[in-house]
C-alpha atoms as a PDB file:
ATOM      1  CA  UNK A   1       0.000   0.000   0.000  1.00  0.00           C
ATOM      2  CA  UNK A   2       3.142   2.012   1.061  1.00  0.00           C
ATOM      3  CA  UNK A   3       4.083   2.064  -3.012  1.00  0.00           C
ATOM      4  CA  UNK A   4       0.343   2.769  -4.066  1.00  0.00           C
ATOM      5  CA  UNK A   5       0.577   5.962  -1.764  1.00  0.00           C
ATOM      6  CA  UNK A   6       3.614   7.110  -2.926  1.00  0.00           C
ATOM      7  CA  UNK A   7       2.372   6.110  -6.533  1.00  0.00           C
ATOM      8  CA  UNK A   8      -1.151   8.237  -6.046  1.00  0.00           C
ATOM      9  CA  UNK A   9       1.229  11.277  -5.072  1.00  0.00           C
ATOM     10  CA  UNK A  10       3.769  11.527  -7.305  1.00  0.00           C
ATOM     11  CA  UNK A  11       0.611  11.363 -10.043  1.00  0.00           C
ATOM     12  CA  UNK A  12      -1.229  14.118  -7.999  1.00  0.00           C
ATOM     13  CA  UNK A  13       1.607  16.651  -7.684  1.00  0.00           C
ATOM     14  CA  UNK A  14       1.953  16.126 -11.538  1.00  0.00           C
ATOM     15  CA  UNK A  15      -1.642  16.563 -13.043  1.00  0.00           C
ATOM     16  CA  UNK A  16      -2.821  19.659 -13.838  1.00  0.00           C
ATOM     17  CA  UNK A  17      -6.932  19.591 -13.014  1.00  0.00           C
ATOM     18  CA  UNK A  18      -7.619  16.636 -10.645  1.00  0.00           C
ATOM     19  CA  UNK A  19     -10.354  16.036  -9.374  1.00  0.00           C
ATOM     20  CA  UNK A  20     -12.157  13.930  -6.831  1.00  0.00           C
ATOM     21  CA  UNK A  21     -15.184  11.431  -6.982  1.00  0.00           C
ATOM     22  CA  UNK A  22     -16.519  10.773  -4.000  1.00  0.00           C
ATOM     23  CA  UNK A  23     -19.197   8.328  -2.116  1.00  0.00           C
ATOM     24  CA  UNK A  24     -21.191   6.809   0.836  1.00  0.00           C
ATOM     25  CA  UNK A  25     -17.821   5.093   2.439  1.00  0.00           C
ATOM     26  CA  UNK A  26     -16.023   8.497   3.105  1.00  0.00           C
ATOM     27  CA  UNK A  27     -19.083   9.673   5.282  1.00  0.00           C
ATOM     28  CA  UNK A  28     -19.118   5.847   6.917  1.00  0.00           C
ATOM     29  CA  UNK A  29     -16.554   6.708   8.796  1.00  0.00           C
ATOM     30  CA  UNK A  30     -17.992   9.465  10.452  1.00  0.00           C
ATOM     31  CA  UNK A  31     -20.517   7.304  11.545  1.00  0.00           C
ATOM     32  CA  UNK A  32     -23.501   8.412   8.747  1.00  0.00           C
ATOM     33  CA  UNK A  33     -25.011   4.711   8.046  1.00  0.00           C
ATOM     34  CA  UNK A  34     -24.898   3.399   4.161  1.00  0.00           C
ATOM     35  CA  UNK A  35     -28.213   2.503   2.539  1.00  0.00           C
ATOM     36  CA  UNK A  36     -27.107  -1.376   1.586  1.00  0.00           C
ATOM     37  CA  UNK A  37     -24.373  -2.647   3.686  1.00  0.00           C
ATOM     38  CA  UNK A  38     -25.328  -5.717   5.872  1.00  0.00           C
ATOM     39  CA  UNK A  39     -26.319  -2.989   8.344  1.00  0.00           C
ATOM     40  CA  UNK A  40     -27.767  -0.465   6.061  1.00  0.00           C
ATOM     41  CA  UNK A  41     -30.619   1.662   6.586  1.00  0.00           C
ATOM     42  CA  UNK A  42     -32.446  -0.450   3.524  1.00  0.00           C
ATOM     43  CA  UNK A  43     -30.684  -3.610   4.690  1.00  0.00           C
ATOM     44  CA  UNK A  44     -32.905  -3.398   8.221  1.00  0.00           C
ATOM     45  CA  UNK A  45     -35.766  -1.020   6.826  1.00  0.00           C
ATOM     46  CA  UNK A  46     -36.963  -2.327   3.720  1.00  0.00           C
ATOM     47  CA  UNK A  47     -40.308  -0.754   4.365  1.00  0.00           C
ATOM     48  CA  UNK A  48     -38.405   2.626   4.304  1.00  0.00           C
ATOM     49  CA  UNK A  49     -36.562   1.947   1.017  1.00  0.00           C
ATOM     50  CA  UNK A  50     -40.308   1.578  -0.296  1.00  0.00           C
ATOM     51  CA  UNK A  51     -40.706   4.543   0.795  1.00  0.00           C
ATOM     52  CA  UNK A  52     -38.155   6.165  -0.180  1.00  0.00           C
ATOM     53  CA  UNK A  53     -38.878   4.919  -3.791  1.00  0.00           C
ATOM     54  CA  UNK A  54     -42.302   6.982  -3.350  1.00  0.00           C
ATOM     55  CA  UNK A  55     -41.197  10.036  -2.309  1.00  0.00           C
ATOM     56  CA  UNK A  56     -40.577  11.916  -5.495  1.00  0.00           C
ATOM     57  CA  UNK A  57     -43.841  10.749  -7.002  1.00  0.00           C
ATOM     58  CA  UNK A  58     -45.388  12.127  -3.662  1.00  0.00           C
ATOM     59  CA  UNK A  59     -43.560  15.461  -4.111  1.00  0.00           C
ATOM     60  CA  UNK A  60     -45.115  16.042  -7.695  1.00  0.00           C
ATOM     61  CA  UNK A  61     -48.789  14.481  -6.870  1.00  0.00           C
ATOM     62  CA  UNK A  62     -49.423  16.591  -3.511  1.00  0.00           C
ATOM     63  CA  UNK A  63     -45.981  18.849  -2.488  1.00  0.00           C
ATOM     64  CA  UNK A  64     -47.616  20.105   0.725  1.00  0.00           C
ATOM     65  CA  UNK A  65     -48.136  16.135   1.618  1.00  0.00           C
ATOM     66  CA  UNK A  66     -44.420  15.434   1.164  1.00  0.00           C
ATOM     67  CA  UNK A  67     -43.297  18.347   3.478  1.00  0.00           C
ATOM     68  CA  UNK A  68     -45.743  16.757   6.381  1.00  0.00           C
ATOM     69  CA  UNK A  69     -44.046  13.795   5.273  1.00  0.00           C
ATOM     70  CA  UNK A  70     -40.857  15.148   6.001  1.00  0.00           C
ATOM     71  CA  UNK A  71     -41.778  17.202   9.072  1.00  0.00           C
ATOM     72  CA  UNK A  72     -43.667  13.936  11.112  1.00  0.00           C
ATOM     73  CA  UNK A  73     -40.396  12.142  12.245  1.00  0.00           C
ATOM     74  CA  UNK A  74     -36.189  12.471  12.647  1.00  0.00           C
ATOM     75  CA  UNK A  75     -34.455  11.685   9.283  1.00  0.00           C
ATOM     76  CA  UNK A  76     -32.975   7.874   8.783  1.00  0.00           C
ATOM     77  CA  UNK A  77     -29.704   8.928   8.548  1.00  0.00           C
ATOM     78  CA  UNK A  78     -29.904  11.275  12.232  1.00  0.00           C
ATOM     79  CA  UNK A  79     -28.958  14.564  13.230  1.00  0.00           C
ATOM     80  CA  UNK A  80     -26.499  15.516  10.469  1.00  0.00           C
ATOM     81  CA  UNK A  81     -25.399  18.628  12.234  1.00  0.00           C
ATOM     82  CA  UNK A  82     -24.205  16.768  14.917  1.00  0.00           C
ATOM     83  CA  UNK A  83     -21.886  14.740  12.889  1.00  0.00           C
ATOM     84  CA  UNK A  84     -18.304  16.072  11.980  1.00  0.00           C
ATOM     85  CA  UNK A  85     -15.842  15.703   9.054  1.00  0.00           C
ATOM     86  CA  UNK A  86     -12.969  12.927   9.572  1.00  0.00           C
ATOM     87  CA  UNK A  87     -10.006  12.995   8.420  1.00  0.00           C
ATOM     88  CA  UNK A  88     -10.655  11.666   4.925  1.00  0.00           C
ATOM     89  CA  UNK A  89     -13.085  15.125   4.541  1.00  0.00           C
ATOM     90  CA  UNK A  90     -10.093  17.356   5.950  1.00  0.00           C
ATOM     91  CA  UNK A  91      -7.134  15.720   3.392  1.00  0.00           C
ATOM     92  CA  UNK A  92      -8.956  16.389   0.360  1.00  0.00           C
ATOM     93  CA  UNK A  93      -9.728  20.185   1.791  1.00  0.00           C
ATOM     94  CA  UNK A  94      -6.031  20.308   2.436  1.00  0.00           C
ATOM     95  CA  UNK A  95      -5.374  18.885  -1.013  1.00  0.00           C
ATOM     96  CA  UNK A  96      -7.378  21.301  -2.516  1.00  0.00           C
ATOM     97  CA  UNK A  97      -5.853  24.773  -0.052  1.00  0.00           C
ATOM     98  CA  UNK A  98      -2.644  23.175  -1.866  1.00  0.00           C
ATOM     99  CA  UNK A  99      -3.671  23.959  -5.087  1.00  0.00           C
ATOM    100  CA  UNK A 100      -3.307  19.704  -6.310  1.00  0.00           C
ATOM    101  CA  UNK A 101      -7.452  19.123  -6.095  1.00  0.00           C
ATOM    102  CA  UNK A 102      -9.351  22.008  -8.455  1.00  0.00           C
ATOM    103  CA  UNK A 103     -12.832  19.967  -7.521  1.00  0.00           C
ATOM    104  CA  UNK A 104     -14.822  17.800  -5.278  1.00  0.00           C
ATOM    105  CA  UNK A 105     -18.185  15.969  -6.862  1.00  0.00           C
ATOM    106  CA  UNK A 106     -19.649  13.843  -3.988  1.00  0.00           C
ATOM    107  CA  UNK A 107     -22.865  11.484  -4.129  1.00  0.00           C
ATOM    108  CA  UNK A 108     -23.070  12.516  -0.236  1.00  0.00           C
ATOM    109  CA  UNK A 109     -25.842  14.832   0.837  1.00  0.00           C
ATOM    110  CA  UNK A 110     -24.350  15.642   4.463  1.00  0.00           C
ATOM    111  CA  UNK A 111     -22.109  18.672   3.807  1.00  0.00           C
ATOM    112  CA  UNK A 112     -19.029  17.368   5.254  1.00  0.00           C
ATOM    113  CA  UNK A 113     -17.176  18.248   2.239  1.00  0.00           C
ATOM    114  CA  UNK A 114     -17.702  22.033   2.464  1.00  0.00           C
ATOM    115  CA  UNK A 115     -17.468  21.564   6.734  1.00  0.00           C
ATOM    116  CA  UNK A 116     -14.325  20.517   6.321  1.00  0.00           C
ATOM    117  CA  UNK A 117     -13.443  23.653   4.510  1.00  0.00           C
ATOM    118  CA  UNK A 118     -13.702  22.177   0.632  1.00  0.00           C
ATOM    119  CA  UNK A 119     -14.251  25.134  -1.773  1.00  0.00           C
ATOM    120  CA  UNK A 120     -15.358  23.793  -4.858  1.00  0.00           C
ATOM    121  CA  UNK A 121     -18.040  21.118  -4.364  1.00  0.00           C
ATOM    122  CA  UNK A 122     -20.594  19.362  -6.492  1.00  0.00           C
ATOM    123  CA  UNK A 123     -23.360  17.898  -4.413  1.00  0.00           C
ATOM    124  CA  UNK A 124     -24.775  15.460  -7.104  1.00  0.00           C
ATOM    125  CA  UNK A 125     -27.303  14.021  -5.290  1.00  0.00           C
ATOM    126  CA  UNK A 126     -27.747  17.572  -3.449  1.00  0.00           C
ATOM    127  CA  UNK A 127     -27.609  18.757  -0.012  1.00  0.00           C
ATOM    128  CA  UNK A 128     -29.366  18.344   3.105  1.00  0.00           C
ATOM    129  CA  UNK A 129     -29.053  21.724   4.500  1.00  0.00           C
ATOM    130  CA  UNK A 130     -30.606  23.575   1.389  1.00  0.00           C
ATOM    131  CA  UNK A 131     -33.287  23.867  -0.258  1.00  0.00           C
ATOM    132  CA  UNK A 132     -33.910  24.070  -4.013  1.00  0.00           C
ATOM    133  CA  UNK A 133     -37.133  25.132  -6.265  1.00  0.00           C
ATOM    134  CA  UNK A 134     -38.215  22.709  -8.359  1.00  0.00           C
ATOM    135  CA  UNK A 135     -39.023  25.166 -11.255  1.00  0.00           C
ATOM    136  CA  UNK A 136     -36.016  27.243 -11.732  1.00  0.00           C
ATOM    137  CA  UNK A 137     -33.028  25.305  -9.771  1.00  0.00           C
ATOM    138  CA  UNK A 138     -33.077  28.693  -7.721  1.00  0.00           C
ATOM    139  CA  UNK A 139     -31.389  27.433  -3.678  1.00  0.00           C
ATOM    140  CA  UNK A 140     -31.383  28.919  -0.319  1.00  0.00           C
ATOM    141  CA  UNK A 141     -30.039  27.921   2.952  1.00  0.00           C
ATOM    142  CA  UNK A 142     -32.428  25.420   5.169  1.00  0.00           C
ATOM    143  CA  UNK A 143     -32.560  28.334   7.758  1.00  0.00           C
ATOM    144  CA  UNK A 144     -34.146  30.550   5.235  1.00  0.00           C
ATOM    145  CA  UNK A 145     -37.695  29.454   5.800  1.00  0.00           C
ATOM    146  CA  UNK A 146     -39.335  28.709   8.710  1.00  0.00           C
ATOM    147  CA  UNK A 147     -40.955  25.097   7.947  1.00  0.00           C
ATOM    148  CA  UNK A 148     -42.674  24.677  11.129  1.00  0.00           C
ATOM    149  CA  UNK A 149     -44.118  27.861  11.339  1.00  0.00           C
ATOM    150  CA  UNK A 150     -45.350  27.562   7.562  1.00  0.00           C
ATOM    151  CA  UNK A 151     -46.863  24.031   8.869  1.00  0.00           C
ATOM    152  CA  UNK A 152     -48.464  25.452  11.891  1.00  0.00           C
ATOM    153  CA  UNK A 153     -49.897  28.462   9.532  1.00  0.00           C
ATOM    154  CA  UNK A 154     -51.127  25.956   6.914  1.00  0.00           C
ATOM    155  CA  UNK A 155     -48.923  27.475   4.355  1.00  0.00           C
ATOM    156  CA  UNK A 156     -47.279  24.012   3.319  1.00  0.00           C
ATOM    157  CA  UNK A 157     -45.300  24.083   0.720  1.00  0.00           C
ATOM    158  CA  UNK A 158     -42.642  27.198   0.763  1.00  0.00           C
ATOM    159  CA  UNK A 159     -42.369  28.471  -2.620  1.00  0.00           C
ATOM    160  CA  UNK A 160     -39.173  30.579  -4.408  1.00  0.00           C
ATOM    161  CA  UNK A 161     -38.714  33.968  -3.645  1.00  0.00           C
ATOM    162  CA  UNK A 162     -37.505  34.206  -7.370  1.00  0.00           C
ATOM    163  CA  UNK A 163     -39.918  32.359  -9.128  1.00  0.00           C
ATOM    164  CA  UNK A 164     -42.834  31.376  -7.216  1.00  0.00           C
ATOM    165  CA  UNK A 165     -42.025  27.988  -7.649  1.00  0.00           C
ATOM    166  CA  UNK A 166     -42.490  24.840  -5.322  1.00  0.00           C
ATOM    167  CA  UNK A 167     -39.767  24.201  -3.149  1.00  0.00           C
ATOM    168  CA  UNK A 168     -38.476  21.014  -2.008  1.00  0.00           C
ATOM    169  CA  UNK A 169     -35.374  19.386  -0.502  1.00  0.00           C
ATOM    170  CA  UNK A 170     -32.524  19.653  -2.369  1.00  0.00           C
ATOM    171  CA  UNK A 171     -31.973  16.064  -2.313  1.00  0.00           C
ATOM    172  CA  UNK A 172     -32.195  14.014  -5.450  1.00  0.00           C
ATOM    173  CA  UNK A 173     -34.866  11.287  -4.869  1.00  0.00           C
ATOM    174  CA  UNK A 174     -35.122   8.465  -6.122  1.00  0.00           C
ATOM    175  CA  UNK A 175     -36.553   8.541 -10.058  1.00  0.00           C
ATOM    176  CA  UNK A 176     -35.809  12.669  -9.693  1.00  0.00           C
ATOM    177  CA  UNK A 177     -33.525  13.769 -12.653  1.00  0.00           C
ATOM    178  CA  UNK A 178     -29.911  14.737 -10.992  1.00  0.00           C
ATOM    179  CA  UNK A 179     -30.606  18.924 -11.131  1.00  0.00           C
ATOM    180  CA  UNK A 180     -29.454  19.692 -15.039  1.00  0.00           C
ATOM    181  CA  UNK A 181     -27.050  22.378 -13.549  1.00  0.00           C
ATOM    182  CA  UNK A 182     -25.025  20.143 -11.350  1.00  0.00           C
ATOM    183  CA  UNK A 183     -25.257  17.390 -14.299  1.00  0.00           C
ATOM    184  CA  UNK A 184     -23.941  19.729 -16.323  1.00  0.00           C
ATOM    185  CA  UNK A 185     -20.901  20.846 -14.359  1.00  0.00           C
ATOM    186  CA  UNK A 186     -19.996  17.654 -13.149  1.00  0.00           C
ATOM    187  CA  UNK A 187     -19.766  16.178 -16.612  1.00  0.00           C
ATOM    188  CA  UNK A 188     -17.429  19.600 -17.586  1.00  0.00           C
ATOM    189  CA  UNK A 189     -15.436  18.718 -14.780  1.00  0.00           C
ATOM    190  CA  UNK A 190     -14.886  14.956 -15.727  1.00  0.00           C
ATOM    191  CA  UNK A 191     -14.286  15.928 -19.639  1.00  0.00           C
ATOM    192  CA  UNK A 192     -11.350  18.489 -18.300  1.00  0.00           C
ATOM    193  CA  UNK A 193     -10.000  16.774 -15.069  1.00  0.00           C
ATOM    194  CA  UNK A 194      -6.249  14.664 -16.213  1.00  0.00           C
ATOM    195  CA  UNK A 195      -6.682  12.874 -12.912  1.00  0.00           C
ATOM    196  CA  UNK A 196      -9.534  11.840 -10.828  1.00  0.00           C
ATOM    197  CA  UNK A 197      -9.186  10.461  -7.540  1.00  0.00           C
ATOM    198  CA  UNK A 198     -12.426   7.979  -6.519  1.00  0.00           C
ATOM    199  CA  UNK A 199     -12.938   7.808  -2.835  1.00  0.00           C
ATOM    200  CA  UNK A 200     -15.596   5.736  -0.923  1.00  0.00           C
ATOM    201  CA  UNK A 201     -17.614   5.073  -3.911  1.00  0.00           C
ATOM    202  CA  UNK A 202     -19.041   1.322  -5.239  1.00  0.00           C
ATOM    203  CA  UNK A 203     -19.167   2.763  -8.569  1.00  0.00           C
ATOM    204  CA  UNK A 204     -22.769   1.370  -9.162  1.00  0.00           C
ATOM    205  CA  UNK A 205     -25.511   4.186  -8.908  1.00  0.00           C
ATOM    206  CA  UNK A 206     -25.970   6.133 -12.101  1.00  0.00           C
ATOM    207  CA  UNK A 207     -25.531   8.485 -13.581  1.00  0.00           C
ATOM    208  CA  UNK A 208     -23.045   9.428 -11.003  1.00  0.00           C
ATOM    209  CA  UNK A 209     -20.690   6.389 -12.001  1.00  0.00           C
ATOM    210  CA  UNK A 210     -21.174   7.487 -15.394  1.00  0.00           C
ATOM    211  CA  UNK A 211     -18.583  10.202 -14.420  1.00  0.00           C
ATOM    212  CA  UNK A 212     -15.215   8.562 -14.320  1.00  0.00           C
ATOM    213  CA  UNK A 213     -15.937   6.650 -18.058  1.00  0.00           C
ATOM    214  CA  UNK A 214     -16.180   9.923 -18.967  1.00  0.00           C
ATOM    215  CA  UNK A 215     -13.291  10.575 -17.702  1.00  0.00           C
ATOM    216  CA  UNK A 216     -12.005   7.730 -19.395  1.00  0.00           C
ATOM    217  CA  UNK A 217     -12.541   8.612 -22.626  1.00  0.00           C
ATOM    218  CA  UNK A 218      -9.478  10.764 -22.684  1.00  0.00           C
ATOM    219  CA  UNK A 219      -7.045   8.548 -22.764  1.00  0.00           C
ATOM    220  CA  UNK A 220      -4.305  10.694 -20.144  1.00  0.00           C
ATOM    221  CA  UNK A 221      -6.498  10.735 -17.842  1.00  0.00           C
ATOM    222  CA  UNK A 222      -5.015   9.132 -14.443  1.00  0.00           C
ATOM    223  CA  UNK A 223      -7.929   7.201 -12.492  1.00  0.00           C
ATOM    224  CA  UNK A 224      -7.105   6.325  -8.924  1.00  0.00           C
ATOM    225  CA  UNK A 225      -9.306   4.360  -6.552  1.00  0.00           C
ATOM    226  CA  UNK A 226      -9.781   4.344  -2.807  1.00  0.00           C
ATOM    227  CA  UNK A 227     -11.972   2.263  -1.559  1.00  0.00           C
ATOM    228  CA  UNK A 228     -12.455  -0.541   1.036  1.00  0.00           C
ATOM    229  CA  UNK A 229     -13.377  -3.121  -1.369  1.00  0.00           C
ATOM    230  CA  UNK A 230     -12.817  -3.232  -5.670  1.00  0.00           C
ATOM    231  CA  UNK A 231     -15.639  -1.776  -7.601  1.00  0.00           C
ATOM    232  CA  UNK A 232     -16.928  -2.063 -11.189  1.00  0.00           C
ATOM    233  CA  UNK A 233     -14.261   0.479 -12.120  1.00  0.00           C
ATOM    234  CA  UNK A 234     -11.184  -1.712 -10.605  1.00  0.00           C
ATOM    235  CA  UNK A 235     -12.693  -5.306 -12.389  1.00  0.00           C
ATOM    236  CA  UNK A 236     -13.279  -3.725 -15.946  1.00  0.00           C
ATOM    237  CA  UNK A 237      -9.721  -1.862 -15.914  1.00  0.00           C
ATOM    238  CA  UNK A 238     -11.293   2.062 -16.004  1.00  0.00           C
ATOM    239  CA  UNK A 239      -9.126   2.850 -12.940  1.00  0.00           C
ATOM    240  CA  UNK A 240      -5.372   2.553 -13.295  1.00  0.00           C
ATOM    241  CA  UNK A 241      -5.035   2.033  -9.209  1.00  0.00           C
ATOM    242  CA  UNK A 242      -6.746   0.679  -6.165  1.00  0.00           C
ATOM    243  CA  UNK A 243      -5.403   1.516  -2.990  1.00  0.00           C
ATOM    244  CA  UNK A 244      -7.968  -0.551  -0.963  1.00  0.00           C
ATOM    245  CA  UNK A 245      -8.397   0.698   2.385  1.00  0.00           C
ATOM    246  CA  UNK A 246     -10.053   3.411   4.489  1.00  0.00           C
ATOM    247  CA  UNK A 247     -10.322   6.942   2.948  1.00  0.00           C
ATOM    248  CA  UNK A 248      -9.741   8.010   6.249  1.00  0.00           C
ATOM    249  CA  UNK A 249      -6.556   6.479   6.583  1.00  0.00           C
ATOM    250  CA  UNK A 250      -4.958   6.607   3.206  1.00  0.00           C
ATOM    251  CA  UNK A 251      -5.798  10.187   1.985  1.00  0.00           C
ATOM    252  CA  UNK A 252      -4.225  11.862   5.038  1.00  0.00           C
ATOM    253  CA  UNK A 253      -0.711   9.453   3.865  1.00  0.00           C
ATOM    254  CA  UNK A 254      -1.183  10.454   0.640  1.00  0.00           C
ATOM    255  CA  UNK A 255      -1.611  14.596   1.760  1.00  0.00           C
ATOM    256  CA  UNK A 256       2.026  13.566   3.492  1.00  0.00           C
ATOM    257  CA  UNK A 257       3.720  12.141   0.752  1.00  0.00           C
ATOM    258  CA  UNK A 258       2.446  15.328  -1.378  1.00  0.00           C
ATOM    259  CA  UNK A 259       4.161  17.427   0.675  1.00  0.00           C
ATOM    260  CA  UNK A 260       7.492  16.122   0.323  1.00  0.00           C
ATOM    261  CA  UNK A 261       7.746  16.323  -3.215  1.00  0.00           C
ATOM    262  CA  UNK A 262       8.987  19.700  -4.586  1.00  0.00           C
ATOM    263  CA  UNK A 263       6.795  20.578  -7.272  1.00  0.00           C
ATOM    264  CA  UNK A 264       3.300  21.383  -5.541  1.00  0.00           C
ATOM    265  CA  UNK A 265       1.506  24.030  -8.418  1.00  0.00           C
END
């Protein structure tokens, strides 16, 4: 693994847009639950995965319905703002403050990335902590409206200050078209990026794992893996690496090794 490290370094220090790809295992290890792991949230709640499945068809048939929805009980993954970045989030912000990482486009919704003081992030599935209009893409911070006081007044659902639009969570359900301008950007960003480094991702939910054979496509384009276990990506030869481990463990080696070599940008 030493080698790998050294290996996923020497290739950072010399690309000239990486970027990162990242999933589900990153957050793991700040204790956020995966969906279907043997302890998954899906895994032990299939009745929720149902639901889950239902909730974008909800939003659409009666919006004030899905906002009671989401109001009547604590959200299956818990009390996100309670949860903190580890050290996986805080290497790739420090690869990024080094000028090596231009971009960070993560399937997580939890924030961690821009907690741990990431600029540049793509939330493809979206984030937790805003909201976004369904209409015109328009988002606002989650402390921007008062939900419970808009329940209590029977004003269910908010709706844009810009277009009138509904508004819902900014969280891609399932079946819900990934926003067109975040699908947009991230596919820029995998056409231009000469390295992407894959972190904590199985590499099996699309359109998201579209984004590396993308990537792919041009052909000096370095794809490095880190992930606990190989994915799609390490069995049909897209990536050129794995390091198999925790992100939490081998980024912050990797950050070291990055900093001994002369040539940061």
């Amino acid at each position: 693994m030493n080698e790998l490290i050294k290996r996923a370094a020497e290739d950072l220090v010399k690309s000239k847009y990486a970027i990162s790809l990242t999933g589900a295992g990153i957050s793991t290890e700040s204790g956020i639950p995966d969906f279907r792991g043997p302890s998954g949230i899906w895994t032990k709640n299939p009745d929720a995965e149902r639901k889950a499945y239902e909730r974008y068809d909800r939003f659409k048939r009666n919006p004030k319905e899905y906002w009671e929805e989401r109001l009547s009980g604590p959200s299956l993954l818990g009390d996100l703002e309670k949860v903190l970045p580890n050290a996986g989030h805080d290497a790739l912000a420090e690869l990024e403050s080094l000028g090596v990482l231009k971009c960070i486009v993560t399937q997580n919704i939890d924030n961690l990335h821009q907690r741990a003081g990431s600029k540049k992030v793509l939330d493809y599935h979206g984030n937790a902590f805003i909201l976004r209009c369904f209409s015109c893409n328009a988002r606002y911070d989650l402390k921007e409206f008062d939900i419970e006081e808009l329940r209590r007044a029977d004003q269910l659902p908010p709706v844009c200050k810009e277009c009138g639009g509904v508004i819902k969570s900014d969280v891609v359900h399932f079946n819900e078209p990934i926003p067109s301008d975040v699908a947009g950007k991230s596919v820029e960003e995998a056409e231009i990026c000469d390295l992407m480094l894959i972190c904590g991702t199985s590499a099996v939910v699309f359109p998201f794992a579209n984004l590396p054979r993308i990537a792919k496509v041009r052909s000096r384009t370095v794809l490095i893996e880190i992930n606990a276990e190989p994915t799609p990506l390490t069995e049909e030869g897209i990536s050129e690496y794995l390091i198999q481990g925790k992100t939490g463990h081998v980024l912050p080696n990797i950050v070291e090794e990055v900093k001994k070599l002369p040539s940061l940008p």
